[in-house]
PDB file of N, CA and C in Angstrom:
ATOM      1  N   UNK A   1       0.855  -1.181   0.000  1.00  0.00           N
ATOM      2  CA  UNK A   1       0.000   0.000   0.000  1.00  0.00           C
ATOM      3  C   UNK A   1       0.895   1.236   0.000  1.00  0.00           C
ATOM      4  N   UNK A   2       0.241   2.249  -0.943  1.00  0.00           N
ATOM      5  CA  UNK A   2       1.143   3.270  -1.138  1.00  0.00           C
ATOM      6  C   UNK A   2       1.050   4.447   0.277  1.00  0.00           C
ATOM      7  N   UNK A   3       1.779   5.054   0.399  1.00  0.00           N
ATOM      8  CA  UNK A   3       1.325   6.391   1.562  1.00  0.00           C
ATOM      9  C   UNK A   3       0.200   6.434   1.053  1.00  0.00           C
ATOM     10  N   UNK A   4      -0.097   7.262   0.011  1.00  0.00           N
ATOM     11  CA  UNK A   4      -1.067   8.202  -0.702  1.00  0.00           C
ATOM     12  C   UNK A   4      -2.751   7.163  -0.591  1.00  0.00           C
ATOM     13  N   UNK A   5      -1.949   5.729  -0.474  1.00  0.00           N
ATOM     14  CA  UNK A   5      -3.548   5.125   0.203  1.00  0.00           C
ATOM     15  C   UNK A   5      -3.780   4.656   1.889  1.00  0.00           C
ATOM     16  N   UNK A   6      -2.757   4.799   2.313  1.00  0.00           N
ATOM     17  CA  UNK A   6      -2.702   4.459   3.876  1.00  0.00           C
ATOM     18  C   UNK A   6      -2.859   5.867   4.810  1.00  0.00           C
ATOM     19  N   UNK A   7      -2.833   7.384   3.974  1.00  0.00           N
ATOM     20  CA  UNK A   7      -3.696   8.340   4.936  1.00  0.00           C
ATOM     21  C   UNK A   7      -4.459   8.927   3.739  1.00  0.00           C
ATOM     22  N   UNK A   8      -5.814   9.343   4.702  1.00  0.00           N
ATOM     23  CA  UNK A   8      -6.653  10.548   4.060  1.00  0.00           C
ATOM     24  C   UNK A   8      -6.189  11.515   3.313  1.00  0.00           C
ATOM     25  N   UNK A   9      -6.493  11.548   1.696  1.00  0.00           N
ATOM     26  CA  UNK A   9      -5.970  12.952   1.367  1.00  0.00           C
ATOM     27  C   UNK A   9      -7.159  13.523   0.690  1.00  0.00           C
ATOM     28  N   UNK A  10      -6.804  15.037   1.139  1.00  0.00           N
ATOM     29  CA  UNK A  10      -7.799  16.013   0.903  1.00  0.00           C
ATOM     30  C   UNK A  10      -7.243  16.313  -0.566  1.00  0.00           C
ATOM     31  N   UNK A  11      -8.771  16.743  -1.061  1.00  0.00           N
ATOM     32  CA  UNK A  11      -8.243  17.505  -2.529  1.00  0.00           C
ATOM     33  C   UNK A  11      -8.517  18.809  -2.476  1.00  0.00           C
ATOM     34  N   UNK A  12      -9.598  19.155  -1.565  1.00  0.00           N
ATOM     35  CA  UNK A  12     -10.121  20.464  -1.624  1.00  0.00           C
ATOM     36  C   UNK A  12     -10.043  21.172  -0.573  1.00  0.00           C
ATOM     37  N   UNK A  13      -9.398  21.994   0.286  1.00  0.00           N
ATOM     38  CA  UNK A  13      -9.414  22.581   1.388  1.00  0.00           C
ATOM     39  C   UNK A  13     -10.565  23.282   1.651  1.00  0.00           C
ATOM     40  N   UNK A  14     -11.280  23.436   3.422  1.00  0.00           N
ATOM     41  CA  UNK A  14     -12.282  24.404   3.472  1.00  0.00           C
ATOM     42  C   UNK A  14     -12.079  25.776   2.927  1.00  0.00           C
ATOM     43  N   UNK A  15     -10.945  26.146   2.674  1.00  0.00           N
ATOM     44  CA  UNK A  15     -10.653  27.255   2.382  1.00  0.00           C
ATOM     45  C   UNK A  15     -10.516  27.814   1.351  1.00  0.00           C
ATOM     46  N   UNK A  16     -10.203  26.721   0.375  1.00  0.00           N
ATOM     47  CA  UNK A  16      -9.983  26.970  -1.364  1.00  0.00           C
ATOM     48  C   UNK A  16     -12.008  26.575  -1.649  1.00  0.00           C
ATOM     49  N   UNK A  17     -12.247  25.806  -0.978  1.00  0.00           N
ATOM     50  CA  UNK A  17     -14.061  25.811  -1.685  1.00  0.00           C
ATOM     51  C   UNK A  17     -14.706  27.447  -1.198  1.00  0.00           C
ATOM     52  N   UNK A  18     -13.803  27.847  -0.062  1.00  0.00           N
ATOM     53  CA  UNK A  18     -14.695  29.189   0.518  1.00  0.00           C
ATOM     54  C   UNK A  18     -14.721  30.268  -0.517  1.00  0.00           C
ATOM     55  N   UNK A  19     -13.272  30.257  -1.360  1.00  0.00           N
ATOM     56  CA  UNK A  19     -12.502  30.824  -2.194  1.00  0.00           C
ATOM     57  C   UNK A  19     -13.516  30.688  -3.481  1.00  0.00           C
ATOM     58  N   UNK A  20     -13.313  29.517  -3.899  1.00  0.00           N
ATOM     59  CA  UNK A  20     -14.508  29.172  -5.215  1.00  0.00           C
ATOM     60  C   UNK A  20     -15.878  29.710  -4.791  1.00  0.00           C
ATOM     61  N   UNK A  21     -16.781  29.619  -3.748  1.00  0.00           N
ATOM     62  CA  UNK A  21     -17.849  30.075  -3.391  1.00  0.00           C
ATOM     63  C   UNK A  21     -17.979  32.083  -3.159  1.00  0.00           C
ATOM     64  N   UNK A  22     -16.817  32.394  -2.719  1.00  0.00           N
ATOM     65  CA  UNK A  22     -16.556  33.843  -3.479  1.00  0.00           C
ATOM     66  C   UNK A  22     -16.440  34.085  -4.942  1.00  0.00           C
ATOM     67  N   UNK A  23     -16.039  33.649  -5.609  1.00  0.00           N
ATOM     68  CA  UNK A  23     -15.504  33.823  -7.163  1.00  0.00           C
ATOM     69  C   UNK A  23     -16.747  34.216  -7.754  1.00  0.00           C
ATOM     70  N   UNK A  24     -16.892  35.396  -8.424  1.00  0.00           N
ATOM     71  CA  UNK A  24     -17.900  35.676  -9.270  1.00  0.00           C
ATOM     72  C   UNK A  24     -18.116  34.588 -10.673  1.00  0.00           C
ATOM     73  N   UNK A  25     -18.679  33.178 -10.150  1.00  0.00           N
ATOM     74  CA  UNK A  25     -19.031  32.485 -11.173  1.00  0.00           C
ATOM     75  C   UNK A  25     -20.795  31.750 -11.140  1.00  0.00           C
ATOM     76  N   UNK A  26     -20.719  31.242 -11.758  1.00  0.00           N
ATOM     77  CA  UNK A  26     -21.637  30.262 -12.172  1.00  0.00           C
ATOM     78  C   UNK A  26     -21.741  29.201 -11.309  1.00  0.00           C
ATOM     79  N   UNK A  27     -23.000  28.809 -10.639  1.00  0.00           N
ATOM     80  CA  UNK A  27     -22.907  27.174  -9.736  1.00  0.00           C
ATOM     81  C   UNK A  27     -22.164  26.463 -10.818  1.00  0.00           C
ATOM     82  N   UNK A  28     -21.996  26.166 -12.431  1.00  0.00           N
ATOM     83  CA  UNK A  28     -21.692  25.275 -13.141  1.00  0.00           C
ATOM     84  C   UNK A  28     -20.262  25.399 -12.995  1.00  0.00           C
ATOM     85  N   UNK A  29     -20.262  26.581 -13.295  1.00  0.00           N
ATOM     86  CA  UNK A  29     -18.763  26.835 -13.496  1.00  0.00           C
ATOM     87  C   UNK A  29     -17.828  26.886 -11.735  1.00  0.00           C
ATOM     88  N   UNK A  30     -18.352  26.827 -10.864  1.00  0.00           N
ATOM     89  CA  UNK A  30     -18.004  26.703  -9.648  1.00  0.00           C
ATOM     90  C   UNK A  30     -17.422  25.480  -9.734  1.00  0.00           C
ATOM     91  N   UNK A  31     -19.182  24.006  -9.484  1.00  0.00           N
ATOM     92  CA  UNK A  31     -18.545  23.223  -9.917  1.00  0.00           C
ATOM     93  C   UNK A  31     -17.261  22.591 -10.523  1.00  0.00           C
ATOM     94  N   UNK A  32     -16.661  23.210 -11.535  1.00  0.00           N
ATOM     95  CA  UNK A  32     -15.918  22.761 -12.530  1.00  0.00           C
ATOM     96  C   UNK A  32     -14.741  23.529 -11.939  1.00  0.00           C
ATOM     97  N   UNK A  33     -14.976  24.192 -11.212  1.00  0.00           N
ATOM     98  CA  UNK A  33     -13.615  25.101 -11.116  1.00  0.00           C
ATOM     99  C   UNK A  33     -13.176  23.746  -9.412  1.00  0.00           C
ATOM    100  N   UNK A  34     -13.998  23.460  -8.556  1.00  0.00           N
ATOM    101  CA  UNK A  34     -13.904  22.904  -7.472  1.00  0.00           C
ATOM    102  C   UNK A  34     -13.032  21.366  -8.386  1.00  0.00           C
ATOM    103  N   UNK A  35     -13.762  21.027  -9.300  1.00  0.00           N
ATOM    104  CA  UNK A  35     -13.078  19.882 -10.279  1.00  0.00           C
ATOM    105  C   UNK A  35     -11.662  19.931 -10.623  1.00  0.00           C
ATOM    106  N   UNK A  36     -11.331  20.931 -11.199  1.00  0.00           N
ATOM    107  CA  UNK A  36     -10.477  21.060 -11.902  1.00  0.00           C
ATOM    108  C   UNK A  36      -9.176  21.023 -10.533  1.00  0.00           C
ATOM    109  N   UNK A  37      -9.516  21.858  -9.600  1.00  0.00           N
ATOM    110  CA  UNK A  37      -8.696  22.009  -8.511  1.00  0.00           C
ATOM    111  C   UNK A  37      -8.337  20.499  -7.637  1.00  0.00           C
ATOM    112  N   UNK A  38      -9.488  19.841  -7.521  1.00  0.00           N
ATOM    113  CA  UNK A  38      -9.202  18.385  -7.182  1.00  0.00           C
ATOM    114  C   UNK A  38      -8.548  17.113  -8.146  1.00  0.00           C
ATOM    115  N   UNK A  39      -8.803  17.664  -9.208  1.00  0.00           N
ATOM    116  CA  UNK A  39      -8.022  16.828 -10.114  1.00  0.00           C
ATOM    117  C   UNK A  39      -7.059  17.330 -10.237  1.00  0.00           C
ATOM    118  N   UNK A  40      -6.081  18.377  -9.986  1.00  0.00           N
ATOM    119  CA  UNK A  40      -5.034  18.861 -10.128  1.00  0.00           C
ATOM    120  C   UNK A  40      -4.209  18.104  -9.000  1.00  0.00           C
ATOM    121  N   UNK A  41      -4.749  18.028  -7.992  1.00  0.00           N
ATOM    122  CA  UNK A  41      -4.108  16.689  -7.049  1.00  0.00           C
ATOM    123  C   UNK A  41      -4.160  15.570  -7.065  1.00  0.00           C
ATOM    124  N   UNK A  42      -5.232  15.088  -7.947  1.00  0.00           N
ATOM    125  CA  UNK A  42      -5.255  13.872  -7.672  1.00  0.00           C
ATOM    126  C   UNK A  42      -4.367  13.454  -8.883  1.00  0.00           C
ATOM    127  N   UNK A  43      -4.467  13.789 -10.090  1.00  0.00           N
ATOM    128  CA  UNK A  43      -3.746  13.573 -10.781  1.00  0.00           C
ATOM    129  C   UNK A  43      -1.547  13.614 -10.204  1.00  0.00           C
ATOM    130  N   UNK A  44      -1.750  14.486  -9.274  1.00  0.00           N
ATOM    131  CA  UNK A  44      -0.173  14.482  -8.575  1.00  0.00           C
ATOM    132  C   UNK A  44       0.417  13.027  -7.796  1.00  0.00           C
ATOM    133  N   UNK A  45      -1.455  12.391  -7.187  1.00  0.00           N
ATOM    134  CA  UNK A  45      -1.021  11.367  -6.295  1.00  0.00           C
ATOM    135  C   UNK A  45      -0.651  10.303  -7.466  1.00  0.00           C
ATOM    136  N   UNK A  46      -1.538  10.076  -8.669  1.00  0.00           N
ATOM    137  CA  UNK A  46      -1.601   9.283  -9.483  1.00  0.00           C
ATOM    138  C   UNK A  46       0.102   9.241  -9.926  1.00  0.00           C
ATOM    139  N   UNK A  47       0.518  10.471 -10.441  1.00  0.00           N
ATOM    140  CA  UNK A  47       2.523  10.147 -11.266  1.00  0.00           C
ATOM    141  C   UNK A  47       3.025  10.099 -10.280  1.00  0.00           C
ATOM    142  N   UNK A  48       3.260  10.516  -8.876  1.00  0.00           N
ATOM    143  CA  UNK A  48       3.859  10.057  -7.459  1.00  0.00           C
ATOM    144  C   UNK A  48       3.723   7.997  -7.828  1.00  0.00           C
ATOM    145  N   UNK A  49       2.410   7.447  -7.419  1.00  0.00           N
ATOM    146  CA  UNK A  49       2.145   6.380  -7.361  1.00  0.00           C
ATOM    147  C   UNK A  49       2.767   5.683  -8.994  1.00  0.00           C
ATOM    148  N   UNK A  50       2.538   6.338  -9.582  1.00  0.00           N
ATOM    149  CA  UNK A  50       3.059   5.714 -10.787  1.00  0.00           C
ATOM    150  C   UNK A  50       4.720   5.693 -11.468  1.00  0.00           C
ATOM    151  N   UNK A  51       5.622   6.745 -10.588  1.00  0.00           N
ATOM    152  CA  UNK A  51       6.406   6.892 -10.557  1.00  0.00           C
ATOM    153  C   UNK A  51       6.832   7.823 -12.037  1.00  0.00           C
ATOM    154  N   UNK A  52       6.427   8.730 -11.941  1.00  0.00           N
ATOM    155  CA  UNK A  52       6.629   9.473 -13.268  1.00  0.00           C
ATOM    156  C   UNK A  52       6.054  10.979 -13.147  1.00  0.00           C
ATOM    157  N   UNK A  53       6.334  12.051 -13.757  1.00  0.00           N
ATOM    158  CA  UNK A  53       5.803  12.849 -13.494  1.00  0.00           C
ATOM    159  C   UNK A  53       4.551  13.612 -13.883  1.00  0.00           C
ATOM    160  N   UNK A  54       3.615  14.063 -13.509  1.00  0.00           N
ATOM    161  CA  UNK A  54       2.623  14.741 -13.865  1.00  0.00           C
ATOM    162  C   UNK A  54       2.144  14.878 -15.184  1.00  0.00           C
ATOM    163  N   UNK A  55       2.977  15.341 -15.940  1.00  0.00           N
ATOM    164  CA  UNK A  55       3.061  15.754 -17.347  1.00  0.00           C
ATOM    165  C   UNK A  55       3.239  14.415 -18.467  1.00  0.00           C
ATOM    166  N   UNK A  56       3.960  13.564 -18.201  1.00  0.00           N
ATOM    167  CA  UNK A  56       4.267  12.357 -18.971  1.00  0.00           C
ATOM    168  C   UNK A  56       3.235  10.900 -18.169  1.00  0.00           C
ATOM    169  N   UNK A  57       2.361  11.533 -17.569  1.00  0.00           N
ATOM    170  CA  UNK A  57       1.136  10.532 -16.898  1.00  0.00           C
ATOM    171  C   UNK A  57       0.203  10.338 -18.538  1.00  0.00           C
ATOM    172  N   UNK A  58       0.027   8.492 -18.603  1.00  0.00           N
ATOM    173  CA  UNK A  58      -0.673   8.778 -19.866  1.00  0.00           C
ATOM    174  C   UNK A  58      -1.644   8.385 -19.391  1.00  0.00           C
ATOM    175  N   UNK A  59      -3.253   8.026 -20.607  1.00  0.00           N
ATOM    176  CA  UNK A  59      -4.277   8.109 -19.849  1.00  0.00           C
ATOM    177  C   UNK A  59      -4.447   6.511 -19.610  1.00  0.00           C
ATOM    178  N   UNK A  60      -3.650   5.930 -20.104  1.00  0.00           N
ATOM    179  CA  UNK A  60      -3.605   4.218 -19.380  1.00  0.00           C
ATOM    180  C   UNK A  60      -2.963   3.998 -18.120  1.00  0.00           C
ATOM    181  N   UNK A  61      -2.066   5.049 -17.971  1.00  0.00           N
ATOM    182  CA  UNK A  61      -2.018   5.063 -16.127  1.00  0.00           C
ATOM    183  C   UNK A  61      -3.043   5.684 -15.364  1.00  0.00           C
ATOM    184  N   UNK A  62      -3.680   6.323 -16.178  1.00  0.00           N
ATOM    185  CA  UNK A  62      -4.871   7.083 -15.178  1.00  0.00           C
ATOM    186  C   UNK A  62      -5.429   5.980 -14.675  1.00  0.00           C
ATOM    187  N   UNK A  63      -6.371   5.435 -15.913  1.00  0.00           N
ATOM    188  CA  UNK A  63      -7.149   3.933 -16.121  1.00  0.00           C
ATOM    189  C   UNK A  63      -6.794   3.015 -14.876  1.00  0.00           C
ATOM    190  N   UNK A  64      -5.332   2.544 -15.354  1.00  0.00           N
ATOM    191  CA  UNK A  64      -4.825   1.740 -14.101  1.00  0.00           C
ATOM    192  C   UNK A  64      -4.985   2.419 -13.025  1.00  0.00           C
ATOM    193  N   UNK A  65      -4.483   3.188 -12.521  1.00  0.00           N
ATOM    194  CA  UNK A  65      -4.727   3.624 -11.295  1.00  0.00           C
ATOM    195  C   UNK A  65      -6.099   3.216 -10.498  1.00  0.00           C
ATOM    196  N   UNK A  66      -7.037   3.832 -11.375  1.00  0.00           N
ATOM    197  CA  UNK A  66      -8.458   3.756 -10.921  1.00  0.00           C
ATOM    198  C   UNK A  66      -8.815   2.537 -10.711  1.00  0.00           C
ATOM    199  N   UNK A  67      -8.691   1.507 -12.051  1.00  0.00           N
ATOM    200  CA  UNK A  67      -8.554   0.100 -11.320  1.00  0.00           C
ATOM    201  C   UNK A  67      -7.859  -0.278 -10.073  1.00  0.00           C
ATOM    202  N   UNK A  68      -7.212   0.147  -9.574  1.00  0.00           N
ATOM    203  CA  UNK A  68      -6.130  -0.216  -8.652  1.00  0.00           C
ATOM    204  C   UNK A  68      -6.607   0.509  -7.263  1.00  0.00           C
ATOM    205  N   UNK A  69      -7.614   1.668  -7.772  1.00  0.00           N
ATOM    206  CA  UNK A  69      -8.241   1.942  -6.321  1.00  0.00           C
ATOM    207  C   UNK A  69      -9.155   1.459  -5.997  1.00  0.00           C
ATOM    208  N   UNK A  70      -9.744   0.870  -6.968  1.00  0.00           N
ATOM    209  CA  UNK A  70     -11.567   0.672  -6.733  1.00  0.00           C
ATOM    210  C   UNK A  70     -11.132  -0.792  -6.359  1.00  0.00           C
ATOM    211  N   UNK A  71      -9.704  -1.825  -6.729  1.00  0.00           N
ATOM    212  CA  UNK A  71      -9.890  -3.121  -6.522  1.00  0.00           C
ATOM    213  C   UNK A  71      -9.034  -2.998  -4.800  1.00  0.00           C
ATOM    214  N   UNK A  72      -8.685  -2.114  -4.268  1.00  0.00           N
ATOM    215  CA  UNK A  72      -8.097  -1.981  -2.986  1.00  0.00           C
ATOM    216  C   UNK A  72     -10.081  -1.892  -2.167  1.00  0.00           C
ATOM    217  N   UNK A  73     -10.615  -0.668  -2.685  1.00  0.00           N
ATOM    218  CA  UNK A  73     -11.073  -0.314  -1.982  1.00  0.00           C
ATOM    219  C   UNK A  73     -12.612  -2.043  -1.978  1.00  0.00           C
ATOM    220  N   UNK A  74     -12.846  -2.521  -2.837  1.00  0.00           N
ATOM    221  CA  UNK A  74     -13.464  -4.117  -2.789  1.00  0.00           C
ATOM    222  C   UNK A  74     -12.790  -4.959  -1.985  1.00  0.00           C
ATOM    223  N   UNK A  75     -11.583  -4.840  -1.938  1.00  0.00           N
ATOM    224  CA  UNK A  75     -11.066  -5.958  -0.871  1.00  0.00           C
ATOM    225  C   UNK A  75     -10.475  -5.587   0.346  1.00  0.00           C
ATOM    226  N   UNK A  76     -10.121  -4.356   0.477  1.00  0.00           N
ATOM    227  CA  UNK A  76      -9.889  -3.963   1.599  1.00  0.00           C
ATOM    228  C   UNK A  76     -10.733  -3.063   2.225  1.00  0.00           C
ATOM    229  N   UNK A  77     -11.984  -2.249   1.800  1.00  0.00           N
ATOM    230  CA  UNK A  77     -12.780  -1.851   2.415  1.00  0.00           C
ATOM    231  C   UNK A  77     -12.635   0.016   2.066  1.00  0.00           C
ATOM    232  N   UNK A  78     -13.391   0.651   2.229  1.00  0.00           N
ATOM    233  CA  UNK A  78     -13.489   2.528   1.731  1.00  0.00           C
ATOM    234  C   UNK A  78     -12.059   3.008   2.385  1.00  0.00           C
ATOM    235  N   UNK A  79     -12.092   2.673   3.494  1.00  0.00           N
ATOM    236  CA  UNK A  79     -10.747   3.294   4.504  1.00  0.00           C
ATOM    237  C   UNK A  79      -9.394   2.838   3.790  1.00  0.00           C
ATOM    238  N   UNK A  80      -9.268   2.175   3.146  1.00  0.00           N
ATOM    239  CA  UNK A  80      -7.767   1.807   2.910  1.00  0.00           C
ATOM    240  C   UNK A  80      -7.648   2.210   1.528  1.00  0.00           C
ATOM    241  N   UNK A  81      -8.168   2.413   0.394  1.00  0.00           N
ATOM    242  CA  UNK A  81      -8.116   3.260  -0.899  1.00  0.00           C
ATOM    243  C   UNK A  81      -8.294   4.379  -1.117  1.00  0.00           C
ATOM    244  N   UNK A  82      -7.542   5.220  -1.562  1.00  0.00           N
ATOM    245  CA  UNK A  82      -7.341   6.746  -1.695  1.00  0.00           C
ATOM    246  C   UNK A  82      -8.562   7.853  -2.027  1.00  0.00           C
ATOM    247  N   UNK A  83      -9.638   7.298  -2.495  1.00  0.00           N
ATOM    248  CA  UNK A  83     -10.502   7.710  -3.477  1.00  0.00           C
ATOM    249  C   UNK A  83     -11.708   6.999  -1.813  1.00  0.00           C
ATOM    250  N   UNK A  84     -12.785   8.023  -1.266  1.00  0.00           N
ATOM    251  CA  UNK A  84     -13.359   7.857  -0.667  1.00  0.00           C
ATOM    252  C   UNK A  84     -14.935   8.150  -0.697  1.00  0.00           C
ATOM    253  N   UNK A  85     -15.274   7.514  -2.075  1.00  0.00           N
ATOM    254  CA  UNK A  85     -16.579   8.051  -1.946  1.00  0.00           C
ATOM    255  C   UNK A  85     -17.038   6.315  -2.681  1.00  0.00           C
TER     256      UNK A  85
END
């Protein structure tokens, strides 16, 4: 098990959603902006875990990855895979 699945990680701070909920936007575009900001990390845990960097992450490591959380989180239960919903 990697760190990045053996503690809680946040993608969104109370403070960066307080931030987006100021921003003169759109609920849609809020949305998407709250997205974009969580995938900007998660995508970090993904080339960490994959051993590569950010930029040269292709989308068959994404893929894998996701397999690789969803089959932690079936056999080992919500608490031990990175991805908590």
């Amino acid at each position: 098990m990697t760190n990045s699945q053996s503690t809680s990680t946040q993608f969104l701070t109370p403070e960066e959603s307080a931030d987006v909920d100021r921003a003169l936007l759109s609920q849609s575009e809020k949305f998407l902006t709250r997205l974009t900001i969580s995938s900007l990390r998660l995508l970090n845990v993904i080339a960490k875990d994959s051993g590569v960097t950010m930029e040269d992450l292709s989308h068959q490591q994404v893929i894998n990855w996701f397999e690789k959380d969803a089959k932690i989180k079936r056999e080992k239960g919500n608490e031990a895979s990175t991805l908590k919903w």
